[in-house]
C-alpha atoms as a PDB file:
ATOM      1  CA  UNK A   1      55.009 -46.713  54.391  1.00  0.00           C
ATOM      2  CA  UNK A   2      57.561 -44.541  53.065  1.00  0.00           C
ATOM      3  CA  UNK A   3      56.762 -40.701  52.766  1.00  0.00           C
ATOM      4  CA  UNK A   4      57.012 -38.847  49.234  1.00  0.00           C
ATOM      5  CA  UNK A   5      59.943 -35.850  50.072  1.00  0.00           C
ATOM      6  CA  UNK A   6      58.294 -32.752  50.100  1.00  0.00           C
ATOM      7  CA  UNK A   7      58.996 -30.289  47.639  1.00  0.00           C
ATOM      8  CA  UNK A   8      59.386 -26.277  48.554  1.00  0.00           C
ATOM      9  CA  UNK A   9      57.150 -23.980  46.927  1.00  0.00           C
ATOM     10  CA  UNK A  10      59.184 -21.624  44.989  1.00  0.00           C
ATOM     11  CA  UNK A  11      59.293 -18.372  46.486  1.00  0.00           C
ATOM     12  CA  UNK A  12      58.009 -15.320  45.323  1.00  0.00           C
ATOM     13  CA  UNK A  13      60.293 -13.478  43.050  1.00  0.00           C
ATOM     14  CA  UNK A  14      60.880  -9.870  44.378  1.00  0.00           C
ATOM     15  CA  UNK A  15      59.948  -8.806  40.611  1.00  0.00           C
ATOM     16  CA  UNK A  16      56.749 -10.183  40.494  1.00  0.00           C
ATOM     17  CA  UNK A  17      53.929  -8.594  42.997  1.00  0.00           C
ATOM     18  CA  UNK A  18      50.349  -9.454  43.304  1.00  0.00           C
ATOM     19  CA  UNK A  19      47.857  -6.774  42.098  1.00  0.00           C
ATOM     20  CA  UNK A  20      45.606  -5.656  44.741  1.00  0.00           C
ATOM     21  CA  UNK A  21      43.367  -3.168  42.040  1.00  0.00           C
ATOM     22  CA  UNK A  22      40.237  -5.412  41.643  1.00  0.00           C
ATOM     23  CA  UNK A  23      40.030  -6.010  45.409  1.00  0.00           C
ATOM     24  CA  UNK A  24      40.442  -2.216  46.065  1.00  0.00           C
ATOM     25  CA  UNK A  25      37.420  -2.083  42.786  1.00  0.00           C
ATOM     26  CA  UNK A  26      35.428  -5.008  44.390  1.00  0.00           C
ATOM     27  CA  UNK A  27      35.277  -2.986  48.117  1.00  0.00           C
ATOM     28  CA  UNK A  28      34.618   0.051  46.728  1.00  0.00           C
ATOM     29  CA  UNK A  29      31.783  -1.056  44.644  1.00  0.00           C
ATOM     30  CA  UNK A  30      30.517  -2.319  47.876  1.00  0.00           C
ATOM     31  CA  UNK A  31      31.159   0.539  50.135  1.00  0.00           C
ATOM     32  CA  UNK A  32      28.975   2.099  47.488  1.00  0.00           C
ATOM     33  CA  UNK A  33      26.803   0.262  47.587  1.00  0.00           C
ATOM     34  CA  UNK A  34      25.754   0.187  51.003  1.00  0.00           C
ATOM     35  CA  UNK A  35      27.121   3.763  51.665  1.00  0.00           C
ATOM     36  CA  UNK A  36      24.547   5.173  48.575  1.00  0.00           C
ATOM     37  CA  UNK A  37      22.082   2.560  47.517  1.00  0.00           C
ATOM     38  CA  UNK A  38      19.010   5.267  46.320  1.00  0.00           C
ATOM     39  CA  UNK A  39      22.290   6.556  44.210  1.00  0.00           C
ATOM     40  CA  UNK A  40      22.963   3.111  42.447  1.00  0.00           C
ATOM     41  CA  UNK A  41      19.319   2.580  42.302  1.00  0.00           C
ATOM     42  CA  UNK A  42      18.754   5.930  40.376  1.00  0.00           C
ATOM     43  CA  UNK A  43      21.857   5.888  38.266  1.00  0.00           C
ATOM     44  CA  UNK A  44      21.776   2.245  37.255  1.00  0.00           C
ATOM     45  CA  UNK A  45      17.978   2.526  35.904  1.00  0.00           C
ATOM     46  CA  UNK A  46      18.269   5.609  34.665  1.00  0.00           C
ATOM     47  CA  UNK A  47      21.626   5.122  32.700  1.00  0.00           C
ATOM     48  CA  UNK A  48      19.798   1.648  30.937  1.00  0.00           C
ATOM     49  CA  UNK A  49      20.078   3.203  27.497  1.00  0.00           C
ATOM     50  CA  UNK A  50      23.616   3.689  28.243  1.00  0.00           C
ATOM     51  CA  UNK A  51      24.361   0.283  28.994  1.00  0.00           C
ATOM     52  CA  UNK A  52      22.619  -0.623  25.809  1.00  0.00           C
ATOM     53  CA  UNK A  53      24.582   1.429  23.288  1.00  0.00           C
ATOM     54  CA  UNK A  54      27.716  -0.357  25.434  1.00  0.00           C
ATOM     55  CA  UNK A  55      26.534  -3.272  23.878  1.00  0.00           C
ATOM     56  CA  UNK A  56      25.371  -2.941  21.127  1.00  0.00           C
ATOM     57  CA  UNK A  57      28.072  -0.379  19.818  1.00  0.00           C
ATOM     58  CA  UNK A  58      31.009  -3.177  18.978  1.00  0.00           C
ATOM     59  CA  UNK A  59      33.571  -0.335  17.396  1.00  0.00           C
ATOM     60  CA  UNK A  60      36.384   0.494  19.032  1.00  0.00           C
ATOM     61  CA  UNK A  61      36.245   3.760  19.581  1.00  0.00           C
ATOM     62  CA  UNK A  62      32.470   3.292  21.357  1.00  0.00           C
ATOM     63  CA  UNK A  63      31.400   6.697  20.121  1.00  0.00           C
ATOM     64  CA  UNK A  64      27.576   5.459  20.641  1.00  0.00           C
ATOM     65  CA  UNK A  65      28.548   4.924  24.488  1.00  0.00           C
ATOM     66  CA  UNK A  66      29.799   8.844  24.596  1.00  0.00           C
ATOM     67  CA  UNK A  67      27.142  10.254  22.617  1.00  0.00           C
ATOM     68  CA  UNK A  68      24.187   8.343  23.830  1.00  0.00           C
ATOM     69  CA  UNK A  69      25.962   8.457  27.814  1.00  0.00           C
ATOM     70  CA  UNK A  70      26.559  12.222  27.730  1.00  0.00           C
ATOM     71  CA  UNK A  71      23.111  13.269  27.061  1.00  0.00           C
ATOM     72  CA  UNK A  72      21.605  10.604  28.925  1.00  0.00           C
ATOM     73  CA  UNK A  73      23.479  11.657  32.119  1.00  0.00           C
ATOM     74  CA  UNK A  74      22.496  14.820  31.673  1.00  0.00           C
ATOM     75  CA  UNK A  75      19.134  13.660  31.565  1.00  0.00           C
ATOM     76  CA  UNK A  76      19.398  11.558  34.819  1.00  0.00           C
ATOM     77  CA  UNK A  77      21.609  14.414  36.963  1.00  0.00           C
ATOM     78  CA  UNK A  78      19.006  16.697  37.858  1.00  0.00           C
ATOM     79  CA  UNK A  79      17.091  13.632  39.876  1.00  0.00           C
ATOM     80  CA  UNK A  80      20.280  13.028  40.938  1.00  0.00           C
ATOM     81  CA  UNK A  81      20.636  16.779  42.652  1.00  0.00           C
ATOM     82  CA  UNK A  82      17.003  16.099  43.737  1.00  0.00           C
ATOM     83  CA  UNK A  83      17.836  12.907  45.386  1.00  0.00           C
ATOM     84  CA  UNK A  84      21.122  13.929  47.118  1.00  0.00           C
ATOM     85  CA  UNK A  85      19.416  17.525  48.148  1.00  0.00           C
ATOM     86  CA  UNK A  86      16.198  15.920  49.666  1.00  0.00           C
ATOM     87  CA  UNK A  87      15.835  12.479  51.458  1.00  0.00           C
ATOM     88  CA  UNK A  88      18.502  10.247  50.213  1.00  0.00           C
ATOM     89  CA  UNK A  89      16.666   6.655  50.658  1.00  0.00           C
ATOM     90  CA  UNK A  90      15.496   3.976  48.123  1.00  0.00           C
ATOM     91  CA  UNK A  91      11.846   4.966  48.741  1.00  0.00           C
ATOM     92  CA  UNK A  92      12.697   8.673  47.178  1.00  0.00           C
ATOM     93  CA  UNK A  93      15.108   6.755  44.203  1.00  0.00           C
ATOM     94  CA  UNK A  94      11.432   4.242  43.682  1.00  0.00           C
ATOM     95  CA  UNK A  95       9.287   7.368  43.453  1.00  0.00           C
ATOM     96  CA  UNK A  96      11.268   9.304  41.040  1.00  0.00           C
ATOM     97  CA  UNK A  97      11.744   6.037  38.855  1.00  0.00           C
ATOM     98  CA  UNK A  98       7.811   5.523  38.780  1.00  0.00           C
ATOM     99  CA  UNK A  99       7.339   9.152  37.752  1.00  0.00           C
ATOM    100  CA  UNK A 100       6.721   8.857  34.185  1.00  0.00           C
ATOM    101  CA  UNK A 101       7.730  12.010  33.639  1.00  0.00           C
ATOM    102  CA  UNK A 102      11.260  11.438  35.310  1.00  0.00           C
ATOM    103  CA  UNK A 103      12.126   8.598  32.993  1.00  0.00           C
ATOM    104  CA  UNK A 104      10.305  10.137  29.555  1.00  0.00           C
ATOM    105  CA  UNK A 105      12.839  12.785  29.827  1.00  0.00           C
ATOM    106  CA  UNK A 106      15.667  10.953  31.160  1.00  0.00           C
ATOM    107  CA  UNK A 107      15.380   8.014  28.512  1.00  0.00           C
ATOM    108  CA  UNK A 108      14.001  10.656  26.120  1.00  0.00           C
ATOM    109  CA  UNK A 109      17.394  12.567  26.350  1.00  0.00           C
ATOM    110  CA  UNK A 110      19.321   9.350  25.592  1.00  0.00           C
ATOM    111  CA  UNK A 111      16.970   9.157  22.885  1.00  0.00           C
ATOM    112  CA  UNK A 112      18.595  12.336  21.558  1.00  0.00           C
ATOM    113  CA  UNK A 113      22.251  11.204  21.838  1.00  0.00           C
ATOM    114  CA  UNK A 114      21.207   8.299  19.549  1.00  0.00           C
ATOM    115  CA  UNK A 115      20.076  10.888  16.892  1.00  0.00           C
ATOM    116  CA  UNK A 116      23.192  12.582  17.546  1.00  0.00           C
ATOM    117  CA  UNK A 117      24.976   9.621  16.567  1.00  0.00           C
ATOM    118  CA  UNK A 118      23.285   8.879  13.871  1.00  0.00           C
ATOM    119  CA  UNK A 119      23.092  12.301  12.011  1.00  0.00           C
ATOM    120  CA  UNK A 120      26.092  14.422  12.749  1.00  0.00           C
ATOM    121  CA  UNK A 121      28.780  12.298  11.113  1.00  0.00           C
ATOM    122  CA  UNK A 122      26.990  12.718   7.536  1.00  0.00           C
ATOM    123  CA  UNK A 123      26.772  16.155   8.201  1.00  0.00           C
ATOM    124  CA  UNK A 124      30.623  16.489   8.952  1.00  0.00           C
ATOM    125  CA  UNK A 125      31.179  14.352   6.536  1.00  0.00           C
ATOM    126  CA  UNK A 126      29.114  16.985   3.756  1.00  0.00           C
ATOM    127  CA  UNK A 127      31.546  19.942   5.426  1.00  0.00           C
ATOM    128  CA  UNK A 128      34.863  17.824   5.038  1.00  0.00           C
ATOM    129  CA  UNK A 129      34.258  17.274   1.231  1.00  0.00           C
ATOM    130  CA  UNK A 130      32.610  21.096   0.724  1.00  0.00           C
ATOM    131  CA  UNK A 131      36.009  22.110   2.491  1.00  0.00           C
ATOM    132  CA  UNK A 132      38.418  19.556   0.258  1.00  0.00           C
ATOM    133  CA  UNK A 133      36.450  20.603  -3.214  1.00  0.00           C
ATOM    134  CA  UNK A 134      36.896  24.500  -2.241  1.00  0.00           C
ATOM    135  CA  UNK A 135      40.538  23.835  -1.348  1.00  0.00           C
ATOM    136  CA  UNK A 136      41.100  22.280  -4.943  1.00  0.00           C
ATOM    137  CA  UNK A 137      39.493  24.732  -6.343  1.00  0.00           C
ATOM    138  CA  UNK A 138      41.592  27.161  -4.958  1.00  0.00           C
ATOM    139  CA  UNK A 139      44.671  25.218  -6.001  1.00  0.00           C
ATOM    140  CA  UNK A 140      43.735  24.864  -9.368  1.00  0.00           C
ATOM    141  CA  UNK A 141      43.261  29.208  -9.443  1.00  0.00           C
ATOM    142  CA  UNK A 142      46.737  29.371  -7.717  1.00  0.00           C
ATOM    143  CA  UNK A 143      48.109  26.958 -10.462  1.00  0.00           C
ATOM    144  CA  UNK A 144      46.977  28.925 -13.204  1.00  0.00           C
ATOM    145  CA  UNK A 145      47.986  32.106 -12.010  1.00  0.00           C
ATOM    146  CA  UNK A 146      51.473  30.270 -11.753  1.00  0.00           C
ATOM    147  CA  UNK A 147      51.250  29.185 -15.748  1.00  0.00           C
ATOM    148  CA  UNK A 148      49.982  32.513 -16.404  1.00  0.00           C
ATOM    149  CA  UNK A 149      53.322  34.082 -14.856  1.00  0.00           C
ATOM    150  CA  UNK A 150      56.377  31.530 -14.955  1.00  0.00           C
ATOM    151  CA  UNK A 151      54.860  29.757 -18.217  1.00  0.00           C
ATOM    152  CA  UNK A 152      53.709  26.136 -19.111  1.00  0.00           C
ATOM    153  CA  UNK A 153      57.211  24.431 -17.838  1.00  0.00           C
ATOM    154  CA  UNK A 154      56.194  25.034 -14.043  1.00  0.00           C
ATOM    155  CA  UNK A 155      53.153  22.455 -14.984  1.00  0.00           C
ATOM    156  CA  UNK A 156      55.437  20.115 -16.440  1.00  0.00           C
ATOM    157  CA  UNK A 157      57.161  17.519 -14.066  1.00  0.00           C
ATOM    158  CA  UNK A 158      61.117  16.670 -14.838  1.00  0.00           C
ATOM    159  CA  UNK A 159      60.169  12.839 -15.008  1.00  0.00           C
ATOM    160  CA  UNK A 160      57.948  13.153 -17.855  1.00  0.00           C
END
């Protein structure tokens, strides 16, 4: 039987290189893991309304993820301190997750970045046109201080 010729494998250009990023990611997310499990315990039950507004928030701009995430982090870092100051094991993470008081606030305080969300754009939106109407206003005073002085040709346009 005859042989099919075998054909070289192109080389690698010297151009093109092979990321190594998501293996770094992928050990470090296990070194993590192992190294701090109470830590990934605690954070990834405690950030839950977090990774809810990541999903249900489908702008761009994901300005339910940093409202919502900021307070509820703030919420979950004191347990955090608590965790990391006392003994850091998964039995201290379980017992400050089953404290109803832990989570009520923690999930509580994500609770107020969703009102956040939800009620301070109106009420920049209110200051933005307050601001716009005074700023006409103020125009139209300059304007007819300007007719009062120069006369009506300055409020007259040359194409008309």
């Amino acid at each position: 039987m005859a042989r099919k010729p075998e054909i070289p494998e192109p080389a690698a250009s010297p151009g093109k290189r092979v990321s190594l990023t998501p293996v770094w990611i992928a050990l470090t997310l296990v070194g993590v893991l192992i190294l701090s499990l109470p830590t990934v315990i605690l954070v990834f039950f405690g950030m839950l309304p977090t990774f809810v507004a990541l999903i249900v928030d489908r702008t761009r701009q994901k300005y339910a993820v940093f409202c919502v995430g900021g307070m509820n982090f703030s919420g979950v870092f004191p347990y955090l301190l608590d965790l990391w100051a006392g003994e850091h094991i998964a039995g201290s993470a379980m017992e400050i997750l089953t404290d109803g008081f832990s989570l009520l606030l923690m999930y509580g305080v994500a609770g107020f970045g969703w009102m956040m969300f939800i009620a301070v754009p109106p009420v920049v939106g209110v200051f933005l046109t307050v601001m716009a109407q005074r700023r006409v206003s103020q125009l139209r005073h300059d304007q007819k201080e300007l007719i009062e002085e120069w006369g009506e040709d300055v409020a007259v346009s040359e194409g008309n």
